[in-house]
Protein backbone atom coordinates (compact mmCIF):
# COMPACT_ATOMS: atom_id res chain seq x y z
CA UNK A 1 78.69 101.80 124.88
CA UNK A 2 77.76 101.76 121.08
CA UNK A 3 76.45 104.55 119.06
CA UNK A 4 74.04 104.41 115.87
CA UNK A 5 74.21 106.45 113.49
CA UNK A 6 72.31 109.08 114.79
CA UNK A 7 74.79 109.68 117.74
CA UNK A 8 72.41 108.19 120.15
CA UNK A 9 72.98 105.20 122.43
CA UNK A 10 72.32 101.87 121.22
CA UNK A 11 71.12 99.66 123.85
CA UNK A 12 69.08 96.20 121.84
CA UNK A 13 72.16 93.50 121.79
CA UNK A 14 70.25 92.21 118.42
CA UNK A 15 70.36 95.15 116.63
CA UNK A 16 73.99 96.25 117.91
CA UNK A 17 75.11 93.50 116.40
CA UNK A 18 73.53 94.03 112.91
CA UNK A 19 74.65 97.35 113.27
CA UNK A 20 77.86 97.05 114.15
CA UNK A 21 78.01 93.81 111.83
CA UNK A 22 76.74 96.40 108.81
CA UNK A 23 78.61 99.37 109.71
CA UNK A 24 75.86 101.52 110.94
CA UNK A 25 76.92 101.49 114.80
CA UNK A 26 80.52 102.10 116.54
CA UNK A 27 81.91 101.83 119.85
CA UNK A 28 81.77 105.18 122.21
CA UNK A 29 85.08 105.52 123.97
CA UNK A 30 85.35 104.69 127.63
CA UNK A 31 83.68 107.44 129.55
CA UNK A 32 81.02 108.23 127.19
CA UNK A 33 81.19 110.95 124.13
CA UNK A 34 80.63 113.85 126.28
CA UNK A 35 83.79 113.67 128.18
CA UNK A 36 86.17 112.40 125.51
CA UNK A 37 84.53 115.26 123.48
CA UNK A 38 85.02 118.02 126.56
CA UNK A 39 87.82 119.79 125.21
CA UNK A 40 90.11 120.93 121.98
CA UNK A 41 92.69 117.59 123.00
CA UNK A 42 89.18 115.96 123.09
CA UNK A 43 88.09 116.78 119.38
CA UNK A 44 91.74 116.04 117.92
CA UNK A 45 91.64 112.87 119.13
CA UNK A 46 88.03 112.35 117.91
CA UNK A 47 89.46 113.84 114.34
CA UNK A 48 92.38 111.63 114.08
CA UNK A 49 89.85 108.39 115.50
CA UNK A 50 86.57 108.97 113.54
CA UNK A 51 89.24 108.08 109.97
CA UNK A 52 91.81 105.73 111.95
CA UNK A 53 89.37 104.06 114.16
CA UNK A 54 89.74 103.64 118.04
CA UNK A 55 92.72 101.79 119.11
CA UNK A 56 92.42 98.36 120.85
CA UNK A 57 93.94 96.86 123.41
CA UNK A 58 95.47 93.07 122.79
CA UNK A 59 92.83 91.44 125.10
CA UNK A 60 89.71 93.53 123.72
CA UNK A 61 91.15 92.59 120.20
CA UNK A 62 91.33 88.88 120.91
CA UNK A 63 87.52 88.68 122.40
CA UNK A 64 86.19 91.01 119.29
CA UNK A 65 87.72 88.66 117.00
CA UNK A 66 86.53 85.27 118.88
CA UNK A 67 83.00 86.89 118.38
CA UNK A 68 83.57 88.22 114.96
CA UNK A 69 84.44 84.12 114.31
CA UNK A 70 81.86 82.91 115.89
CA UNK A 71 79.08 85.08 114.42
CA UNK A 72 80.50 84.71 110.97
CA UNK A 73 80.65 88.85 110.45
CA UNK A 74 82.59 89.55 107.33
CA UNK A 75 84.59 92.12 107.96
CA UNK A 76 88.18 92.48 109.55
CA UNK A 77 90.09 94.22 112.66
CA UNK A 78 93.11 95.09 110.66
């Protein structure tokens, strides 16, 4: 799931990639944002993840950057 900048679900491939691509859209964590948001654990992690960024597995990694290459984006997954 990817979120705009409004907090709403994105849901036109086209413009989730601009946005994304621009740094106007992010990835929701698994589950949607109301349940990773349900509690106090919830929001800490959402604290510590809205600086840091969302933590990716090797495999999701590997595919982001494959598309990242292939659609020429500009900006890195360090």
């Amino acid at each position: 799931m990817v979120i705009g900048q409004d907090g709403n679900t994105m849901t036109d491939s086209e413009q989730i990639l601009m946005a994304l691509k621009n740094g106007t859209a992010a990835f929701a964590p698994l589950g949607g944002i109301g349940e990773e948001l349900g509690g106090y654990k919830g929001y800490l992690v959402w604290l510590d993840r809205k600086d840091k960024g969302v933590p990716l597995g090797e495999a999701v990694r590997k595919e982001l950057m494959q598309l990242h290459d292939e659609l020429g984006m500009d900006f890195n997954f360090s």
